[in-house]
N, C-alpha and C. Protein backbone atom coordinates (compact mmCIF):
# COMPACT_ATOMS: atom_id res chain seq x y z
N UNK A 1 -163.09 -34.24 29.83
CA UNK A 1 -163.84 -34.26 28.60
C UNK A 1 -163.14 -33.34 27.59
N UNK A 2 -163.23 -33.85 26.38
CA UNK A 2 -162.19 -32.97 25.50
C UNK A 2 -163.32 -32.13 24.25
N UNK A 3 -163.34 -31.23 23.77
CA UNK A 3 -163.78 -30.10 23.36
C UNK A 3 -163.78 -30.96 21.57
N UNK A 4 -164.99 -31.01 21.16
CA UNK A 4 -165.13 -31.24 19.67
C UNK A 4 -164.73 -30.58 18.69
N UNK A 5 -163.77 -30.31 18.27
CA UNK A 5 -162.97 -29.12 17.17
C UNK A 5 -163.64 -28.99 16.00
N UNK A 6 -164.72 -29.89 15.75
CA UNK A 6 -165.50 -29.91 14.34
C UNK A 6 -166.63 -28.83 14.78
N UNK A 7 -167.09 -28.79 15.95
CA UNK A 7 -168.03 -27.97 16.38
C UNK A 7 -167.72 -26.84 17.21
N UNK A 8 -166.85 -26.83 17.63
CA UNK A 8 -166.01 -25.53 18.49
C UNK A 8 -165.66 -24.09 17.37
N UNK A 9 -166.12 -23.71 17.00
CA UNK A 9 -165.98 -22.69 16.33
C UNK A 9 -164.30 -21.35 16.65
N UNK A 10 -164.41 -21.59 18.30
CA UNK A 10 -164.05 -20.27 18.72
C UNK A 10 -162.17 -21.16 18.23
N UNK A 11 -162.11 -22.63 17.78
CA UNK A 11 -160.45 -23.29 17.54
C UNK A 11 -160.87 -23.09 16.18
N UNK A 12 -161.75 -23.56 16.10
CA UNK A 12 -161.79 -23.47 14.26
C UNK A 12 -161.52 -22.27 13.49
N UNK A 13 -161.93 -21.14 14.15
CA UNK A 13 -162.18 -19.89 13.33
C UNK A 13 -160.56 -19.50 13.16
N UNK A 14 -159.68 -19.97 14.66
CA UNK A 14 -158.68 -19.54 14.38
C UNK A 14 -157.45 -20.04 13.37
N UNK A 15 -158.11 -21.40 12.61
CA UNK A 15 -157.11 -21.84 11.30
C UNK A 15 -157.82 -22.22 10.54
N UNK A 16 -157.63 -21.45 9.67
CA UNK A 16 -158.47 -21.58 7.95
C UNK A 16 -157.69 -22.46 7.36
N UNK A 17 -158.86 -23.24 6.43
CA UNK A 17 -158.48 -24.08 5.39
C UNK A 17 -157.29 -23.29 4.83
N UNK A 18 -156.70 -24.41 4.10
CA UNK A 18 -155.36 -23.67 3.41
C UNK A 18 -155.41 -24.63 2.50
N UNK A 19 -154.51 -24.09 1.01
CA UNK A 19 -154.72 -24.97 -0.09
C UNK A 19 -153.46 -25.88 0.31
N UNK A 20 -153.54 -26.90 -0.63
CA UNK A 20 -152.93 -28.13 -0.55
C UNK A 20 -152.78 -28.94 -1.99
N UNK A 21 -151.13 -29.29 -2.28
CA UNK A 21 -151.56 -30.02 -3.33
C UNK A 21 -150.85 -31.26 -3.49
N UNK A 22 -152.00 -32.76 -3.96
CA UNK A 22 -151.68 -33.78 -3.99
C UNK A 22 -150.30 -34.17 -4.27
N UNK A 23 -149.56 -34.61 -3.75
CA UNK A 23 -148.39 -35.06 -4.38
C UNK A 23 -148.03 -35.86 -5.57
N UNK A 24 -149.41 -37.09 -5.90
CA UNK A 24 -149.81 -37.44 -7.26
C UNK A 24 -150.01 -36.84 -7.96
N UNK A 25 -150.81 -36.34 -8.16
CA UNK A 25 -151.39 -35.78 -9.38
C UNK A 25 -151.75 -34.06 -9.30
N UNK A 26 -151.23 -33.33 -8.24
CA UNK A 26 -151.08 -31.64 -7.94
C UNK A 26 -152.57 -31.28 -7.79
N UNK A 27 -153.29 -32.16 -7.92
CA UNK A 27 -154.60 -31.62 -7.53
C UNK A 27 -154.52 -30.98 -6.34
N UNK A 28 -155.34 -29.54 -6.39
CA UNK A 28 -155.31 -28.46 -5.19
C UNK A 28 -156.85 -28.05 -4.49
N UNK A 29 -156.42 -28.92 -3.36
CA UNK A 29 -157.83 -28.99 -2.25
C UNK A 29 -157.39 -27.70 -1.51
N UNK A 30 -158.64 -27.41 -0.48
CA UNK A 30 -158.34 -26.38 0.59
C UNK A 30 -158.34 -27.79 1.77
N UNK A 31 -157.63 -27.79 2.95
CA UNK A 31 -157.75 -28.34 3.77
C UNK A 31 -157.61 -27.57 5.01
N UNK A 32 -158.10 -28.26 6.16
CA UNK A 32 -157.94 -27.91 7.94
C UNK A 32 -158.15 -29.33 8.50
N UNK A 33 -157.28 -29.15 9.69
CA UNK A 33 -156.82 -30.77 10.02
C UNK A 33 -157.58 -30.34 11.66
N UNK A 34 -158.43 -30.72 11.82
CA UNK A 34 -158.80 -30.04 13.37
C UNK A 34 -158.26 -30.93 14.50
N UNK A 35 -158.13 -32.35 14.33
CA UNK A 35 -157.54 -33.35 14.75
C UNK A 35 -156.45 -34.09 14.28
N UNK A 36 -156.12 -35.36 14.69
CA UNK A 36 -155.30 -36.84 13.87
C UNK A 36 -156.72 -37.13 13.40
N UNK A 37 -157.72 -37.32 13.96
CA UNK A 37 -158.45 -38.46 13.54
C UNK A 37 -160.10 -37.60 12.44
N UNK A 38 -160.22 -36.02 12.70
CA UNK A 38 -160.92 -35.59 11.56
C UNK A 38 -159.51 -34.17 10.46
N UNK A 39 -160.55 -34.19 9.28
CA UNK A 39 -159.64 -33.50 7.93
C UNK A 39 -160.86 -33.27 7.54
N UNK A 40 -161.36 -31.55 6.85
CA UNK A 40 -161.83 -31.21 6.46
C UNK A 40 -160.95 -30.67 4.98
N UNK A 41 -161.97 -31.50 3.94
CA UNK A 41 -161.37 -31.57 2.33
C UNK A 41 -162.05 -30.13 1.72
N UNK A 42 -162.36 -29.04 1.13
CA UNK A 42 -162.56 -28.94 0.23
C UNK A 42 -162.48 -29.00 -1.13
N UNK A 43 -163.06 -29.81 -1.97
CA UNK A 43 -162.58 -29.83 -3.47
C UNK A 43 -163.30 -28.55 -4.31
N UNK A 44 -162.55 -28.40 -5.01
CA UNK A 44 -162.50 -27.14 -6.08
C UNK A 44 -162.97 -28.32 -7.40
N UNK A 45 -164.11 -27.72 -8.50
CA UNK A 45 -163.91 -28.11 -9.87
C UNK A 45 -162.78 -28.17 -10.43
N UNK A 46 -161.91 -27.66 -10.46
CA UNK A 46 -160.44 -28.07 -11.14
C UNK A 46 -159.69 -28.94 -10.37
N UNK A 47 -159.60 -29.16 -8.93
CA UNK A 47 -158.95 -30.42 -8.03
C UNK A 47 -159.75 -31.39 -9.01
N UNK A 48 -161.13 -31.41 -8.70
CA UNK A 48 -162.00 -32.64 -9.31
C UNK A 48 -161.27 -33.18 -10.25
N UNK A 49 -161.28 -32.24 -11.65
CA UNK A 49 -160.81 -32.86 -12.63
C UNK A 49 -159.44 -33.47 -12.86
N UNK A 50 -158.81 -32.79 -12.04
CA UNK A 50 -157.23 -33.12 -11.82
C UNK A 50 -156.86 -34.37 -11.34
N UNK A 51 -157.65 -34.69 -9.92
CA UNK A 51 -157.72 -36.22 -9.41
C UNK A 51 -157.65 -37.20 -10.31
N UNK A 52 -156.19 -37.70 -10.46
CA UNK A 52 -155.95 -39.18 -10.48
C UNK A 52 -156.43 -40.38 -10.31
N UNK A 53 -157.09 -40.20 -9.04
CA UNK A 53 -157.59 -41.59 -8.31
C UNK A 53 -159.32 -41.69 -8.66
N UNK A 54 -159.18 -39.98 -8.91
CA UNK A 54 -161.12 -40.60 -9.33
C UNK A 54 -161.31 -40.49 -10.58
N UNK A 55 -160.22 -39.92 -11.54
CA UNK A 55 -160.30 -40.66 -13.15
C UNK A 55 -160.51 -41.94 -12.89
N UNK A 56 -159.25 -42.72 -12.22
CA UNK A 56 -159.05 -44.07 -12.36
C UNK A 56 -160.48 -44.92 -11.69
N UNK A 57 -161.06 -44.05 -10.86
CA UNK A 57 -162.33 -44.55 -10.60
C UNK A 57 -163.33 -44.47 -11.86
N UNK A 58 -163.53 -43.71 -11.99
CA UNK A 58 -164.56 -43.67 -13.32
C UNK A 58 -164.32 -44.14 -14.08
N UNK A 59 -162.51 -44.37 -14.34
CA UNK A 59 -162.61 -45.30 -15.86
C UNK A 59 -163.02 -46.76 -15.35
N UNK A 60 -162.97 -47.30 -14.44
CA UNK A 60 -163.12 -48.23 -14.05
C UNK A 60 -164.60 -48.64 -13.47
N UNK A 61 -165.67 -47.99 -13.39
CA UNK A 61 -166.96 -47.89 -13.53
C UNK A 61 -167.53 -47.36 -15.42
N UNK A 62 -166.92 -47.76 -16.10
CA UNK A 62 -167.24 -47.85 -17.38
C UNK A 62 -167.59 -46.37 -17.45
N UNK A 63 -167.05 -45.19 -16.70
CA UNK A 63 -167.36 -44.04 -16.88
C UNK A 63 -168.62 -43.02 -16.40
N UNK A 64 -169.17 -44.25 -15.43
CA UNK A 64 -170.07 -43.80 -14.61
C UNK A 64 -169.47 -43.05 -13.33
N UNK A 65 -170.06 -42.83 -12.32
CA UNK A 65 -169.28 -42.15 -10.77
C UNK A 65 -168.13 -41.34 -10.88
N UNK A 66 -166.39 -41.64 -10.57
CA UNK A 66 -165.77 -40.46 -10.71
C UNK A 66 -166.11 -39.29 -10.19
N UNK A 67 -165.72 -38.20 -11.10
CA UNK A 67 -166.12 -36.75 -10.90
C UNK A 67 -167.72 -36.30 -10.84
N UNK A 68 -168.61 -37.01 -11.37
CA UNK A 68 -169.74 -36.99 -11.09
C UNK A 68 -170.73 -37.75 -9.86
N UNK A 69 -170.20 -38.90 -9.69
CA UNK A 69 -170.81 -39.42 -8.50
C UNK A 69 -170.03 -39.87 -7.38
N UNK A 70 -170.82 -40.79 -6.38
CA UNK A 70 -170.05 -40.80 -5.37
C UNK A 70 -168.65 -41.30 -5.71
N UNK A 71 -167.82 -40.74 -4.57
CA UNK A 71 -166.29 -40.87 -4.62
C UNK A 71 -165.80 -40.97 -2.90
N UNK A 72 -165.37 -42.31 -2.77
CA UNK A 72 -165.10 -42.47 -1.35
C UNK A 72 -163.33 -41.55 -0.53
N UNK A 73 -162.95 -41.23 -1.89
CA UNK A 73 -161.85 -40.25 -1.28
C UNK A 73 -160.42 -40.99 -2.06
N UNK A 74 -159.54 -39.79 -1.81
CA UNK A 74 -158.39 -40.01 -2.76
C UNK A 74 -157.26 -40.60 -1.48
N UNK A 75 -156.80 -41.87 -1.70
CA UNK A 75 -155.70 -42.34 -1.02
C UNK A 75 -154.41 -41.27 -0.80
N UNK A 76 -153.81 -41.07 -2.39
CA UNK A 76 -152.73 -40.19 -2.56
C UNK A 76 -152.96 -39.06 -1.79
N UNK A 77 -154.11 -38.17 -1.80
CA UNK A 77 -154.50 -36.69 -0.68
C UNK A 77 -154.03 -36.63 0.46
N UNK A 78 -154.91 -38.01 1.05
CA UNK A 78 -154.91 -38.41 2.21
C UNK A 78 -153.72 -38.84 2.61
N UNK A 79 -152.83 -39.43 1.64
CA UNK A 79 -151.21 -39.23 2.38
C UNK A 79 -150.63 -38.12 2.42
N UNK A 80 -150.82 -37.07 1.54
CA UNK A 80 -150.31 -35.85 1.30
C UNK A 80 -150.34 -35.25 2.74
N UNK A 81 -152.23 -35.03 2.91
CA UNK A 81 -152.36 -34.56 3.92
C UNK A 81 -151.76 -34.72 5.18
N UNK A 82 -151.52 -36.40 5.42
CA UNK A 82 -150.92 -37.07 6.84
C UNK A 82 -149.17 -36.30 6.71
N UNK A 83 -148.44 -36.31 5.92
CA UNK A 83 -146.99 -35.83 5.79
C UNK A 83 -147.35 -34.47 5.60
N UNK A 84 -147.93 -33.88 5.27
CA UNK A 84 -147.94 -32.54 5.40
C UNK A 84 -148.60 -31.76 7.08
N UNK A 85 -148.99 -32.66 7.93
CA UNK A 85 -149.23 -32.40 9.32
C UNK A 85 -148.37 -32.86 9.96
N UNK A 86 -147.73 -33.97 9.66
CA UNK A 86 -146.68 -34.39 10.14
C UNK A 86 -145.19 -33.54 10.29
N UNK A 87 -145.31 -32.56 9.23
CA UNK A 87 -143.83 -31.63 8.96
C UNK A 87 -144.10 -30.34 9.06
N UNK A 88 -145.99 -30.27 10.14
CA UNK A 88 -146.11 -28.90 10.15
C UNK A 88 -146.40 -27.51 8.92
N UNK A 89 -146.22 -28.05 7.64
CA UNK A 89 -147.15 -27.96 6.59
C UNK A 89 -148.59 -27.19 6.59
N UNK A 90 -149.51 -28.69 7.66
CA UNK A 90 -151.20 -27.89 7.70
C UNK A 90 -150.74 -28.06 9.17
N UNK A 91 -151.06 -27.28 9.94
CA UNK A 91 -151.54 -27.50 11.21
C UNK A 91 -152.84 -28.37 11.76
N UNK A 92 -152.40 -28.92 13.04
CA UNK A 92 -153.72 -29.61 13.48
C UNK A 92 -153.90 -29.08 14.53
N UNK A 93 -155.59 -28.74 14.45
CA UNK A 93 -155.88 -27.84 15.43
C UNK A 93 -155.63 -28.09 16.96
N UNK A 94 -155.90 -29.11 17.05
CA UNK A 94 -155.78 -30.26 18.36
C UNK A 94 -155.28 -31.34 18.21
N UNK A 95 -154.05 -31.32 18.29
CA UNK A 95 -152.90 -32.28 18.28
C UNK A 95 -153.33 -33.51 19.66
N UNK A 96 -154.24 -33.19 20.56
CA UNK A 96 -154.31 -33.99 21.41
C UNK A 96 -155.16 -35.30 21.26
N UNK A 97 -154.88 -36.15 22.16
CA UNK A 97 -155.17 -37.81 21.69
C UNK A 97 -154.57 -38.48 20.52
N UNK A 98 -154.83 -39.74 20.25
CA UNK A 98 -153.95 -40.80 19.50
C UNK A 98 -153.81 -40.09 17.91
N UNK A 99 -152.68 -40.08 17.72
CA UNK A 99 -151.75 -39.16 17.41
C UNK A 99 -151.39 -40.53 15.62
N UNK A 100 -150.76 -40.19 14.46
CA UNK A 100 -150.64 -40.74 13.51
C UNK A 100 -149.75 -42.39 13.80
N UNK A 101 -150.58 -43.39 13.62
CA UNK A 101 -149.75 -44.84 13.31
C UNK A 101 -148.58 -44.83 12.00
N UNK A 102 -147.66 -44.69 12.84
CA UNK A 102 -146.05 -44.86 11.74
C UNK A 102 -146.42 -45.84 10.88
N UNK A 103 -146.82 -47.10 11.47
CA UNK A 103 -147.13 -48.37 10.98
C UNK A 103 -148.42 -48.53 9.64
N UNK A 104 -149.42 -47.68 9.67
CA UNK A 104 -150.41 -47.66 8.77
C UNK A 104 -150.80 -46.47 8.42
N UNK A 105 -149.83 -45.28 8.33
CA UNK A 105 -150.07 -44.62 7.84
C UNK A 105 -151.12 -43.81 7.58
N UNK A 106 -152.06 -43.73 8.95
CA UNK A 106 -153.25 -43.17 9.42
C UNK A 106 -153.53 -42.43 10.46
N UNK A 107 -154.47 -42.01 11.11
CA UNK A 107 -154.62 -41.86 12.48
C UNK A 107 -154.70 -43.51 13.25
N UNK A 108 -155.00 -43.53 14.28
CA UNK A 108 -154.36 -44.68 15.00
C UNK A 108 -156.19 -45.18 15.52
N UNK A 109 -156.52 -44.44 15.14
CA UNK A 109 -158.47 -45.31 15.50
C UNK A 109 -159.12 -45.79 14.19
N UNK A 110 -159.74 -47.01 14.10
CA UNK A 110 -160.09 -47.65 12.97
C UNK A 110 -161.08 -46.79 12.33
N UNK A 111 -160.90 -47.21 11.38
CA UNK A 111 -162.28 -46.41 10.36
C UNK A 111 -161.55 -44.76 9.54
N UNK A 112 -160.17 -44.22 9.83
CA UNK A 112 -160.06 -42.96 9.99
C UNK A 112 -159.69 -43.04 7.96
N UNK A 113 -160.62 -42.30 7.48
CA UNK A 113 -160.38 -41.53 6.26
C UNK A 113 -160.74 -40.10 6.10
N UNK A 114 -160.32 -39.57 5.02
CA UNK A 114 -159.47 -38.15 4.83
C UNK A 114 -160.26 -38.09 3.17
C-alpha cells in the first residue's frame, strides 16, 4: 500500500511550494509536485492577472469567468510544471508509480490536470 502524499504531512512538510514561472506568459505560481499524477498550484493576484490562457478565457466568455470565475486551469503552467519536474527544477515528492507519458505530455493515468 503506498502512502497518500496529499495527506502525509510528515513528506509534505519536507518540500515547500516553490515559485514557478509560466513559460508563456511568466505568470508566477507557488507550486509542490507531491506525485506524477497530483500538483499543488498556488495562484497569487498578480499570476491571475498575468495568465494568458485565462485572459483568453474571459475574452472569450464576452468577459465573464477568467480571473473572476471558474477557470479549469492553464495548459501552458501545466507544461511548465511537467518540464520543470522532469529536469529536476520542482521536485516530486514521490516519484513512485506511473511516471510522465513522453507521448501526451501528462502523467500517464487519465483525467490528470495541473
Amino acid at each position: 500500500m503506498r502512502v497518500d502524499n496529499r495527506l502525509d504531512d510528515r513528506r509534505a512538510d519536507g518540500v515547500p511550494m516553490r515559485p514557478l514561472a509560466c513559460a508563456r506568459c511568466a505568470a508566477e505560481v507557488l507550486v509542490r509536485k507531491s506525485s506524477w499524477q497530483q500538483t499543488s498550484v498556488q495562484w497569487t493576484a498578480r499570476a491571475t492577472a498575468a495568465c494568458a490562457e485565462r485572459d483568453a478565457e474571459r475574452d472569450a466568455a464576452g468577459g465573464a469567468g477568467g480571473a473572476e470565475g471558474a477557470f479549469e486551469g492553464c495548459r501552458s503552467l501545466r507544461d511548465t510544471i511537467r518540464e520543470a519536474a522532469l529536469r529536476g527544477g520542482i521536485e516530486v515528492v514521490d516519484p513512485a508509480g506511473p511516471g510522465p507519458d513522453p507521448d501526451h505530455g501528462t502523467g500517464s493515468l487519465p483525467g490528470h490536470r495541473t
